[in-house]
Protein backbone atom coordinates (compact mmCIF):
# COMPACT_ATOMS: atom_id res chain seq x y z
CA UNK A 1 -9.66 -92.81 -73.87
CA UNK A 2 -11.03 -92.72 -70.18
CA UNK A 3 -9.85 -89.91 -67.75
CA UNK A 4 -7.62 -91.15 -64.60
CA UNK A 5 -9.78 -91.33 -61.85
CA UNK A 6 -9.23 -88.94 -59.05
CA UNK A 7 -8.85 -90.58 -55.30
CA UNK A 8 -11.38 -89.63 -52.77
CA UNK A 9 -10.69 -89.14 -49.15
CA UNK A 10 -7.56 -87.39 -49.93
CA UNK A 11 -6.72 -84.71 -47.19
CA UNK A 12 -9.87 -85.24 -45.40
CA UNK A 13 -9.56 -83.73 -41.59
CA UNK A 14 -12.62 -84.32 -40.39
CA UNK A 15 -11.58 -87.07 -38.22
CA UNK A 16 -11.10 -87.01 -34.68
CA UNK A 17 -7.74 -87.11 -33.06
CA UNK A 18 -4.51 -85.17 -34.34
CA UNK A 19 -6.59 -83.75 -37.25
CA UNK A 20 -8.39 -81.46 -35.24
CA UNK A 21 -5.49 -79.83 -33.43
CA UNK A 22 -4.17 -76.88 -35.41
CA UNK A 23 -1.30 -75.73 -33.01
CA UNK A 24 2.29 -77.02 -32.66
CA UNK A 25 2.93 -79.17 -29.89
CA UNK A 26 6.13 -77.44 -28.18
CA UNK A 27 4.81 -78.83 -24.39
CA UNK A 28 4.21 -81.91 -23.05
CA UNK A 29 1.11 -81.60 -22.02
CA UNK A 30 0.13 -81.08 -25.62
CA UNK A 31 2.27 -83.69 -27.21
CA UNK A 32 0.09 -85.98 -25.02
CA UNK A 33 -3.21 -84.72 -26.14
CA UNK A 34 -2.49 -85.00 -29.51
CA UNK A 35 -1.00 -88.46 -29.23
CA UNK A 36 -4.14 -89.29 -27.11
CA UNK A 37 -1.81 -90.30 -24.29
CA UNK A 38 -2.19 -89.66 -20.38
CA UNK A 39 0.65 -87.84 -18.03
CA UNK A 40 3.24 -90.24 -17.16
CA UNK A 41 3.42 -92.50 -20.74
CA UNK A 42 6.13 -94.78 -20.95
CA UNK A 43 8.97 -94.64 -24.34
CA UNK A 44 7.30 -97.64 -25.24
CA UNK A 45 3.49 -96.18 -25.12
CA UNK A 46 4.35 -92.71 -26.94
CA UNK A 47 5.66 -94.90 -29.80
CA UNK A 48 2.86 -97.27 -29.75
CA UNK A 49 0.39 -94.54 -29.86
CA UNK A 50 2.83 -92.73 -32.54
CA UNK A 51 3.13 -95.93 -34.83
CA UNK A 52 -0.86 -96.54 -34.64
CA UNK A 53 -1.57 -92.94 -35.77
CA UNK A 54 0.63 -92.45 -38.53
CA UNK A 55 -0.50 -95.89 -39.96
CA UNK A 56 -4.13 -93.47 -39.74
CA UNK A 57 -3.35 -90.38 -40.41
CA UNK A 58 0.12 -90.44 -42.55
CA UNK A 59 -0.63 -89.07 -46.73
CA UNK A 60 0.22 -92.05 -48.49
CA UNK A 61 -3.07 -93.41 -45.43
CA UNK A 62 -5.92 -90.90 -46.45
CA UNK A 63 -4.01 -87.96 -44.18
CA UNK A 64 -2.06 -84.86 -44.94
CA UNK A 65 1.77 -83.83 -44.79
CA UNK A 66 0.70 -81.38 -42.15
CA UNK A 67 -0.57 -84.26 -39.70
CA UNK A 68 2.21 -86.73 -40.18
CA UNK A 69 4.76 -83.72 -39.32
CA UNK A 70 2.72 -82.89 -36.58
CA UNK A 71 2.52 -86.62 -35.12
CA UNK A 72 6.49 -86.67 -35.55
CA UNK A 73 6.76 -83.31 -33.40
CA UNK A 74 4.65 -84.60 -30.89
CA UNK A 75 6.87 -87.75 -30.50
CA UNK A 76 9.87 -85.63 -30.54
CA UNK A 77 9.06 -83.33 -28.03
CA UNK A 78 8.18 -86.90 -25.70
CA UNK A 79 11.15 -88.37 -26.09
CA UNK A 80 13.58 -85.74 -26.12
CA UNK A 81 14.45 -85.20 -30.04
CA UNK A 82 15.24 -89.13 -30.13
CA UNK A 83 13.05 -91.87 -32.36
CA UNK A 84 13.20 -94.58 -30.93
């Protein structure tokens, strides 16, 4: 009988964006670097940018745990603790 093959690309962070950023984002300014978004981002920009990243960067994608929780702090601390 044949081993299971093993999945490649798994937990890869070598891609640019929210990957690279090891820090939490507790300030804005931060939460809009690592959501790639400029000062002054509308609601309905933060969750664009949010929904297009974890559709990247989420496990189940290619991405880690660590990256999707990150991605969800950095929308929380945007919006004020409420997904929208």
């Amino acid at each position: 009988m044949r081993p299971a093959r093993r999945r490649r690309g798994r937990g890869r962070a070598e891609e640019a964006g929210p990957a690279q950023i090891q820090h939490r984002p507790h300030e804005p300014a931060a939460a809009l670097s690592i959501l790639g978004l400029a000062e002054g981002a509308t609601p309905a920009q933060i969750n664009a940018a949010y929904k297009r990243l974890i559709k990247k960067f989420h496990s189940d994608a290619g991405g880690t745990d660590g990256l999707a929780v990150l991605l969800n702090e950095a929308r929380a601390v945007l919006l004020g603790g409420k997904a929208a």
